[in-house]
Protein backbone atom coordinates (compact mmCIF):
# COMPACT_ATOMS: atom_id res chain seq x y z
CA UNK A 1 0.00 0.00 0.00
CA UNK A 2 2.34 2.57 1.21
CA UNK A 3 5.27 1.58 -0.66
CA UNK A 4 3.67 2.61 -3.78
CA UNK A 5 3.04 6.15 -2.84
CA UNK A 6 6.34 6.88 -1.94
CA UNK A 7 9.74 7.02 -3.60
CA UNK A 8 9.01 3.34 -5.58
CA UNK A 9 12.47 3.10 -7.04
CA UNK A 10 13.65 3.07 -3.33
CA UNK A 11 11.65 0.89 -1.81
CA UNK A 12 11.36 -1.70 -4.60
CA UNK A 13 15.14 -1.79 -4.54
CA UNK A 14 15.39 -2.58 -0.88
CA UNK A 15 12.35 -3.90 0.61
CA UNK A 16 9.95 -6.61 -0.76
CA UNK A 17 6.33 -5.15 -1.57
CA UNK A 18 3.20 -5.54 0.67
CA UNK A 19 1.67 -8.16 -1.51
CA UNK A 20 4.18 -10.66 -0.99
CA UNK A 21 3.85 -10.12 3.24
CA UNK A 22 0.23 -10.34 2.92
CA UNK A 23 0.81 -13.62 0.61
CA UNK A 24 3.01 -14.77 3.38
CA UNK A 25 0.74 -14.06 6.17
CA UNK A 26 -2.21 -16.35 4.44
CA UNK A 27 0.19 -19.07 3.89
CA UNK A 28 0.98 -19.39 7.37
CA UNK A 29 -2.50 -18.88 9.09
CA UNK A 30 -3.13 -21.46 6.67
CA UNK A 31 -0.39 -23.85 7.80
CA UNK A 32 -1.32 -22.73 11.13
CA UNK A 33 -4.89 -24.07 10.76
CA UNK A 34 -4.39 -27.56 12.05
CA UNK A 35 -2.87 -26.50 15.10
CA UNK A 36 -5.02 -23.40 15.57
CA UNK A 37 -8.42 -24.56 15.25
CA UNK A 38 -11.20 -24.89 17.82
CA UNK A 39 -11.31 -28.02 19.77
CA UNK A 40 -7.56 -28.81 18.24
CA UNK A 41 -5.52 -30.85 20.92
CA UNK A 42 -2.53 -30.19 19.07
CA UNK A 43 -2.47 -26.27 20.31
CA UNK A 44 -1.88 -27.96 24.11
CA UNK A 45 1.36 -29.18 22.51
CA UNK A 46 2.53 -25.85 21.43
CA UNK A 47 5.40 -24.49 24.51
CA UNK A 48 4.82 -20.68 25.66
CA UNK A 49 7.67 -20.21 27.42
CA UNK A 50 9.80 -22.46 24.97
CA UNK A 51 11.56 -18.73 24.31
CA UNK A 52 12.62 -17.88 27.66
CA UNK A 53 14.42 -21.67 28.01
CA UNK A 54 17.73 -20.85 29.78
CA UNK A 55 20.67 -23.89 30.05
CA UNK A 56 24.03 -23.95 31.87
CA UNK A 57 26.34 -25.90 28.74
CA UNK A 58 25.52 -27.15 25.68
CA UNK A 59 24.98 -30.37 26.52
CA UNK A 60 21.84 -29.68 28.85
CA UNK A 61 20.67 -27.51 25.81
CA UNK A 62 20.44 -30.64 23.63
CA UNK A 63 19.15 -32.58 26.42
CA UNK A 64 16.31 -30.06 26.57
CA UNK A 65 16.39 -29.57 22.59
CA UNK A 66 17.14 -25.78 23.40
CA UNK A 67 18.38 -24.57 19.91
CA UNK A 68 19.15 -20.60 20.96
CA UNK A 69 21.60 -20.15 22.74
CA UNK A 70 22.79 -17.31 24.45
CA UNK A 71 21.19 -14.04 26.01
CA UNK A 72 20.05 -10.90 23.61
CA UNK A 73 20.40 -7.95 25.82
């Protein structure tokens, strides 16, 4: 929407166009759709706090399947 109104030769050269994000966002609401649905037992599965996972060494990471590593400050 916006990125048509201004400076196009910019923002075409830099950033992708707000058609292909909302083309992106339906695929994954649609991917999302098992797992999302009403009544789904699958959405118990899904970890809220699989984010904020903190481990002392590498190894208990892979124990706990802890990919991240690290603190962003």
């Amino acid at each position: 929407m916006w990125s048509h109104q201004m400076m196009p030769q910019m923002f075409n050269a830099v950033y992708s166009s707000d058609a292909f994000f909302i083309n992106l966002a339906v695929i994954m609401l649609r991917l999302a759709a098992p797992v999302i649905s009403a009544g789904s037992d699958q959405v118990l599965r899904i970890q809220p706090t699989y984010s904020l996972a903190t481990t002392g060494d590498r190894t208990e990471a892979r124990a706990r399947k802890v990919h991240m590593i690290g603190q962003l400050t």
